[in-house]
N, C-alpha and C. Protein backbone atom coordinates (compact mmCIF):
# COMPACT_ATOMS: atom_id res chain seq x y z
N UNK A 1 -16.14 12.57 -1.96
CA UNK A 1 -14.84 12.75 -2.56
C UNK A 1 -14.44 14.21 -2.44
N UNK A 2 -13.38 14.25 -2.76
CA UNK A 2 -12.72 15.90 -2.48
C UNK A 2 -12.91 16.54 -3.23
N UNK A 3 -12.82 17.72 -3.92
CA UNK A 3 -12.67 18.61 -4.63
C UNK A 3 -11.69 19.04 -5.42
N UNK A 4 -10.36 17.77 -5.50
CA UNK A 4 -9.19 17.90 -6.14
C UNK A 4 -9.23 18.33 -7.74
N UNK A 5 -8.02 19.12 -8.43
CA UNK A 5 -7.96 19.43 -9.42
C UNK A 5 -8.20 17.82 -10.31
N UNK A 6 -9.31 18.09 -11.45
CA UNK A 6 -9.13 16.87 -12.43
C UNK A 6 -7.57 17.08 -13.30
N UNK A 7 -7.07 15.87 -13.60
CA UNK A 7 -5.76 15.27 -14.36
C UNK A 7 -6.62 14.74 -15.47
N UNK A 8 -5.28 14.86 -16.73
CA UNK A 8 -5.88 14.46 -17.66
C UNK A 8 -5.54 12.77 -17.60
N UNK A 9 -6.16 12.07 -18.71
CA UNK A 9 -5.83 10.82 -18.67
C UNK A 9 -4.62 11.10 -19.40
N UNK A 10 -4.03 11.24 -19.70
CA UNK A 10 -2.67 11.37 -19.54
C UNK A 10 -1.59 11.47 -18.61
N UNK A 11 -1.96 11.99 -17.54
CA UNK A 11 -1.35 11.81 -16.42
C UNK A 11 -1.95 11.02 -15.12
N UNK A 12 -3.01 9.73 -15.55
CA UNK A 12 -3.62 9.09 -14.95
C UNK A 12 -2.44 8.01 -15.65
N UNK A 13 -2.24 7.52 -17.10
CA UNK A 13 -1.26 6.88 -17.17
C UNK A 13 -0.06 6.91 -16.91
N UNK A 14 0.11 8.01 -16.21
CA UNK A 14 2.15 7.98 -15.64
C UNK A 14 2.10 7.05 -14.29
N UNK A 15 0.66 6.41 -13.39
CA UNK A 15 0.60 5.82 -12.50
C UNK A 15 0.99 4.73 -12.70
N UNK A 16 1.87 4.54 -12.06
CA UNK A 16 2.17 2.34 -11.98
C UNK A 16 1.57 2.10 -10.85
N UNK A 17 0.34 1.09 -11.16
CA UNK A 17 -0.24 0.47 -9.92
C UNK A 17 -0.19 -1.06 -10.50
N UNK A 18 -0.11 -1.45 -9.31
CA UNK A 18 0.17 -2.61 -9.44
C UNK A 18 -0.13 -3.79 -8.00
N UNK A 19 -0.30 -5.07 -8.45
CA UNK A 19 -0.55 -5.89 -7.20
C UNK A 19 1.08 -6.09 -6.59
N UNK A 20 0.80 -6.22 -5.48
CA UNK A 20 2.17 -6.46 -4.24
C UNK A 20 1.29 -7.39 -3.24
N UNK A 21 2.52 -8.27 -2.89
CA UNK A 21 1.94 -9.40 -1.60
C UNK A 21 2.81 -9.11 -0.54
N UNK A 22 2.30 -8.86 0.59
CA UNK A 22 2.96 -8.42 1.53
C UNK A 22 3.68 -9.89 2.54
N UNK A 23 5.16 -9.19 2.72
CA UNK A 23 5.59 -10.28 3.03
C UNK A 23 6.51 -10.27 4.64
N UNK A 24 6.42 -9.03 4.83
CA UNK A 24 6.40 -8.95 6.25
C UNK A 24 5.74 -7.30 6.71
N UNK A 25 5.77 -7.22 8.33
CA UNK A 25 5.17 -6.10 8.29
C UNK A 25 5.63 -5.86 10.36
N UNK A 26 5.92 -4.87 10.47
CA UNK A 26 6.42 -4.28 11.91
C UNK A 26 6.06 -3.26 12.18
N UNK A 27 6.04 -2.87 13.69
CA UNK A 27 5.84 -1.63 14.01
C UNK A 27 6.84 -0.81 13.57
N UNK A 28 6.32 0.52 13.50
CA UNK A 28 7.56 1.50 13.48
C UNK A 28 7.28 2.38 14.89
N UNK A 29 9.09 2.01 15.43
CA UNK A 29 8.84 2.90 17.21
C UNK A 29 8.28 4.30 17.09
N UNK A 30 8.03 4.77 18.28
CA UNK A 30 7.34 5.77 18.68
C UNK A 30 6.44 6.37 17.78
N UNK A 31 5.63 5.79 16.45
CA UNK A 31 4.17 6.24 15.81
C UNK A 31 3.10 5.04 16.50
N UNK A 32 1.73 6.34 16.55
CA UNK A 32 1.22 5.61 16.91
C UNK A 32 -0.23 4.99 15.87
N UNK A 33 0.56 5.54 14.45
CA UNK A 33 -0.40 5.19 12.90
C UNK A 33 0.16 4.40 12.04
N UNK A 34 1.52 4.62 11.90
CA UNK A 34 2.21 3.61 10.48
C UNK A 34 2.28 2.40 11.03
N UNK A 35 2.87 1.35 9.81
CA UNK A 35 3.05 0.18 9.83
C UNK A 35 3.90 0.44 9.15
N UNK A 36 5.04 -1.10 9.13
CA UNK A 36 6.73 -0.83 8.04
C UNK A 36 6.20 -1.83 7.61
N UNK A 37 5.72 -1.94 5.77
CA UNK A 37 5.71 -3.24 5.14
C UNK A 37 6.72 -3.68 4.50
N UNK A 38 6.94 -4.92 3.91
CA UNK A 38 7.68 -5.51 2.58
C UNK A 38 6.77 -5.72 1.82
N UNK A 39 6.86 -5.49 0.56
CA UNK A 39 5.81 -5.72 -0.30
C UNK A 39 6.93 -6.34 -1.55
N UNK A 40 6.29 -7.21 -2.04
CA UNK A 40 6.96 -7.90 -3.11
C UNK A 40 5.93 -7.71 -4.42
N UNK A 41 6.86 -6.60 -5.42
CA UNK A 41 5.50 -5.99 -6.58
C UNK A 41 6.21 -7.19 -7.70
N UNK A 42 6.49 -8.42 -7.70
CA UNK A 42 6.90 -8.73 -8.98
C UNK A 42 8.67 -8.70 -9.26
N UNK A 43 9.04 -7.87 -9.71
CA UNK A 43 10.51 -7.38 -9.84
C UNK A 43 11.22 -6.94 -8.91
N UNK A 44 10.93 -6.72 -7.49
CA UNK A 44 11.60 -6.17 -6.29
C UNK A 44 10.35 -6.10 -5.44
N UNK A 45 11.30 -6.47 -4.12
CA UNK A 45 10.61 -6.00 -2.59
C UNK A 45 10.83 -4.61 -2.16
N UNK A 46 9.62 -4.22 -2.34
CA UNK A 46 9.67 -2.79 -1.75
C UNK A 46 9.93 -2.55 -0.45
N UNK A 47 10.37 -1.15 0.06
CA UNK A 47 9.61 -0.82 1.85
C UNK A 47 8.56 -0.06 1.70
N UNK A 48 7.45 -0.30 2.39
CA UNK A 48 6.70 0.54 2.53
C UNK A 48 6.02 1.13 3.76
N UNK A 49 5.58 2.26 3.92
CA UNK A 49 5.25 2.91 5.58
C UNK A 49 4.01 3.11 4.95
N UNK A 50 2.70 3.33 6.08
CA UNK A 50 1.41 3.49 6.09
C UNK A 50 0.39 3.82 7.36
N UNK A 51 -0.22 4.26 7.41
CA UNK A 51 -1.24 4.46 8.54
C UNK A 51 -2.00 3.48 8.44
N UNK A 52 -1.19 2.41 9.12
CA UNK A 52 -2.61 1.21 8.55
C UNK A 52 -2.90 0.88 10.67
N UNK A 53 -1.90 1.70 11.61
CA UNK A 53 -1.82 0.76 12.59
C UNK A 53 -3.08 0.53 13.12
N UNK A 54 -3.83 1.62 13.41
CA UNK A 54 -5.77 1.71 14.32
C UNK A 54 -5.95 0.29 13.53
N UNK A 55 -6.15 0.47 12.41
CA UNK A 55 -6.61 -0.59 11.67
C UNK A 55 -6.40 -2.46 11.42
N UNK A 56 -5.05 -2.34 11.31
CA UNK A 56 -4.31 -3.87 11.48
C UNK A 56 -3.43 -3.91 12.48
N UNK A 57 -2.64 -2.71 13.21
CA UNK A 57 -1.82 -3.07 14.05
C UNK A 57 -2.03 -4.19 14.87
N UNK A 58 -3.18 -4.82 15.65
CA UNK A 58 -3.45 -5.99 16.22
C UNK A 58 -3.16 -7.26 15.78
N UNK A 59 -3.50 -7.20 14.52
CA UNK A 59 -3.68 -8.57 13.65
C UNK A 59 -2.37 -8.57 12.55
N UNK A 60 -1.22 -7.78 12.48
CA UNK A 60 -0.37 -7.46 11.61
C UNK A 60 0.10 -9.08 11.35
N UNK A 61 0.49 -9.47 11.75
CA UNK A 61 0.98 -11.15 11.14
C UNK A 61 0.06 -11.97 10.46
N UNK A 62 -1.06 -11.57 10.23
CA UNK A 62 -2.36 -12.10 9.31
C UNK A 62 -1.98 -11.36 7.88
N UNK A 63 -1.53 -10.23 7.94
CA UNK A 63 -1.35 -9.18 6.92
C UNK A 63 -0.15 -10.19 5.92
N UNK A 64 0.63 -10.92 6.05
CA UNK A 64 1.72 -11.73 5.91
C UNK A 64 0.85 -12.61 4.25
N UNK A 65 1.51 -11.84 2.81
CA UNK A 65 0.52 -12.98 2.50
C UNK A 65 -0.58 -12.05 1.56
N UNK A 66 -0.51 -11.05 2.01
CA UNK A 66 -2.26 -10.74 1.45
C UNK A 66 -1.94 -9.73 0.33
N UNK A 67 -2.64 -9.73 -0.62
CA UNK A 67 -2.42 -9.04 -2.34
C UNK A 67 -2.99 -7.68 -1.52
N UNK A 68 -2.38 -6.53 -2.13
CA UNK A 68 -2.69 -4.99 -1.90
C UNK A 68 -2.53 -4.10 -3.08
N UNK A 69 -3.06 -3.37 -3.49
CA UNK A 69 -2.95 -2.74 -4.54
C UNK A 69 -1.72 -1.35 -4.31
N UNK A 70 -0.59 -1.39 -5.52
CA UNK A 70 0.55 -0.29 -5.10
C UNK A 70 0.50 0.42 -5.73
N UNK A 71 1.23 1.74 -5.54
CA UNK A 71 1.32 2.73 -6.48
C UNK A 71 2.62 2.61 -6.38
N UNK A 72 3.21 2.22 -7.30
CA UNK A 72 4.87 1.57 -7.37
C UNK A 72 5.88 2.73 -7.77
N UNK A 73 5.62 3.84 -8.15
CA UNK A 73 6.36 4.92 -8.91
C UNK A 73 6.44 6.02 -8.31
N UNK A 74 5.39 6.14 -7.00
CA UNK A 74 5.57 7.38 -6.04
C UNK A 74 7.32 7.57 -5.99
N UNK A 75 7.87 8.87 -5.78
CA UNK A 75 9.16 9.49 -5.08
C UNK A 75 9.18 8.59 -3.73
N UNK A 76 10.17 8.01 -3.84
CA UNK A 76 10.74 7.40 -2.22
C UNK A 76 10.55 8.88 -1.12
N UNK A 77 10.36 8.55 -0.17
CA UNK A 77 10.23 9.72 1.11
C UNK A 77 10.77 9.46 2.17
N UNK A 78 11.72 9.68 2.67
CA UNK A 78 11.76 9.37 4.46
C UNK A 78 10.50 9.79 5.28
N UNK A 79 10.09 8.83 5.85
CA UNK A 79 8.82 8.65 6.94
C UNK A 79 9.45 8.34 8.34
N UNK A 80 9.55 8.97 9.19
CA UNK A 80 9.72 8.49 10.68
C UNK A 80 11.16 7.71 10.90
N UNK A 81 11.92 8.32 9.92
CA UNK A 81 13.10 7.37 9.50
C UNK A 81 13.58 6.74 8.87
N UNK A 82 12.65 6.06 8.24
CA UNK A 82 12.67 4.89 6.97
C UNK A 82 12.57 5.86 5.91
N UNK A 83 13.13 4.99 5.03
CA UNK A 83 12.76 5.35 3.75
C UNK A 83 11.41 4.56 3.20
N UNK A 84 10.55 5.19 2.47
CA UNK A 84 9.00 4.44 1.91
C UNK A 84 9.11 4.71 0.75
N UNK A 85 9.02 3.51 0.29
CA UNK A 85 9.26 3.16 -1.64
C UNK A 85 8.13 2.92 -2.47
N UNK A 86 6.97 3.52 -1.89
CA UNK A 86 5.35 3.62 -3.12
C UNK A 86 4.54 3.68 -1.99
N UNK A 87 3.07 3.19 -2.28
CA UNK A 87 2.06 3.87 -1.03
C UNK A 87 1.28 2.41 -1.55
N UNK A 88 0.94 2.00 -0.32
CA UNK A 88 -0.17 0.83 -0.12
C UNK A 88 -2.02 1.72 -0.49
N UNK A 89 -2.62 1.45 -1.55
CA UNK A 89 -3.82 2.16 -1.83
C UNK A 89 -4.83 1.43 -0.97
N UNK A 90 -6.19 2.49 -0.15
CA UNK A 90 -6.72 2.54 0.34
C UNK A 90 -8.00 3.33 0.77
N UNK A 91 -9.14 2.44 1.34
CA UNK A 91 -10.27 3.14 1.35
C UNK A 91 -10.78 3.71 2.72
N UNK A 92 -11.40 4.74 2.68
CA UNK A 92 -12.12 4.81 4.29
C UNK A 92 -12.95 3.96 4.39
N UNK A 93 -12.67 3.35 5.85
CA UNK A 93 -13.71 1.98 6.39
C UNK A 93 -14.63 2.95 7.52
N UNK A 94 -14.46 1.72 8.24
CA UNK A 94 -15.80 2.54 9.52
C UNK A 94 -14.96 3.23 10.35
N UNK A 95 -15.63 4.32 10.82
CA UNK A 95 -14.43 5.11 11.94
C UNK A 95 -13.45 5.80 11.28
N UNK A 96 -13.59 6.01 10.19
CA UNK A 96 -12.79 6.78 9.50
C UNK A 96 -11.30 6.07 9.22
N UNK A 97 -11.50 5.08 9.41
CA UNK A 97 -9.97 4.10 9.59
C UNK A 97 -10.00 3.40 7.95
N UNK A 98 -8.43 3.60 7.71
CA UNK A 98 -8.29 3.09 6.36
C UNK A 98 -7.76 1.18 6.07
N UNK A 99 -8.79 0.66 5.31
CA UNK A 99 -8.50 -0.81 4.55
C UNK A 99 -8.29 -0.60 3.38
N UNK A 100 -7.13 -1.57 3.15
CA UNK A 100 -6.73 -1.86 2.02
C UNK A 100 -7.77 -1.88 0.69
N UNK A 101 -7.44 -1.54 -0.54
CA UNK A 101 -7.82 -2.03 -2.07
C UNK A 101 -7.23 -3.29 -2.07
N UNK A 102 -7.96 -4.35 -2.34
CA UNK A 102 -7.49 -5.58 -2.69
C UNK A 102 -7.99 -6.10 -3.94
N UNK A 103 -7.27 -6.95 -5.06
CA UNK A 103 -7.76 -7.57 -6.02
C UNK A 103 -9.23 -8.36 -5.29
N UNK A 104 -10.40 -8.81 -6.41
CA UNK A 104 -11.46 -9.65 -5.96
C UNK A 104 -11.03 -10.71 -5.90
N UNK A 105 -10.30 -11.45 -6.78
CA UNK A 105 -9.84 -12.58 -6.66
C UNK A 105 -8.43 -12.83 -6.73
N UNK A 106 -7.98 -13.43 -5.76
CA UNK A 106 -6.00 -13.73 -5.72
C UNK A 106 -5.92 -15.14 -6.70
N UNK A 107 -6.61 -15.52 -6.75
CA UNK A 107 -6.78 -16.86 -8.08
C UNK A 107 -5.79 -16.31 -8.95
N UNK A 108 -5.65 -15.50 -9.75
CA UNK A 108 -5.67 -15.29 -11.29
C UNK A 108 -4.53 -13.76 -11.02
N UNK A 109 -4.43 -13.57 -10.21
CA UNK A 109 -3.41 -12.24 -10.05
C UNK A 109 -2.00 -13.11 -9.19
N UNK A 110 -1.19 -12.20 -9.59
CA UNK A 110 0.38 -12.25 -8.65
C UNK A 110 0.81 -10.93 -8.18
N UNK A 111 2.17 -10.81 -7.76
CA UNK A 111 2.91 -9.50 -7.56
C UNK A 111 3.40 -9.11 -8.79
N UNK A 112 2.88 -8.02 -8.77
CA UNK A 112 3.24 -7.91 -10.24
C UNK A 112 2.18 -7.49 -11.24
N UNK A 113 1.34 -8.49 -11.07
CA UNK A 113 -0.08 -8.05 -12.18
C UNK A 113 -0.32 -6.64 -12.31
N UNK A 114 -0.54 -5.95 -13.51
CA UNK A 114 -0.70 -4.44 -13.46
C UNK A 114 -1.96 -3.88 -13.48
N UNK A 115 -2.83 -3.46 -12.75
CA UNK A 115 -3.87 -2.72 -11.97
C UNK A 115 -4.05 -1.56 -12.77
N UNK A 116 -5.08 -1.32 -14.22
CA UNK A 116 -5.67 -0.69 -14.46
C UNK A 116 -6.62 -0.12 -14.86
């Protein structure tokens, strides 16, 4: 882990995380790391951009569907053009390439469920 400044739990609760099901997902032209998601957190479909491409770009229409953990309250940003409306949370896999946080079980969660 990094060496980042500790936050108090107090400002661990200003985070909205939350489950989102992703409900579509595209390239974005000329990167050769993001992905453009829809994520549906419950109350609205988000956009979201990500470096997920090394990783799912191949298989992106499998992605269609699958619970991801959000950080729903990030500042919107223009990314590569788009606007990106929260951040898809994520771990280093092998190769230094990032996979998703996913609930253990999609049984008992929706979009929406709050992640804390």
């Amino acid at each position: 882990m990094n060496n980042k400044p500790k936050i108090t739990y107090d400002d661990f609760l200003k985070l909205e995380l939350g489950v989102g099901v992703i409900t579509s997902v595209e390239d974005v032209p000329d990167s050769r790391k993001l992905l453009k998601f829809s994520v549906d957190i419950g109350s609205e479909t988000r956009t979201i951009l990500g470096g997920f491409k090394k990783t799912y770009g191949d298989n992106k229409e499998s992605l269609v569907g699958r619970q991801v953990v959000v950080l729903a309250n990030l500042e919107s940003k223009e990314i590569a053009g788009s606007m990106s409306e929260g951040m898809i949370l994520a771990a280093t896999g092998d190769h230094e390439l990032p996979i998703f946080l996913t609930p253990e079980t999609t049984d008992h969660t929706k979009a929406g469920s709050e992640v804390r």
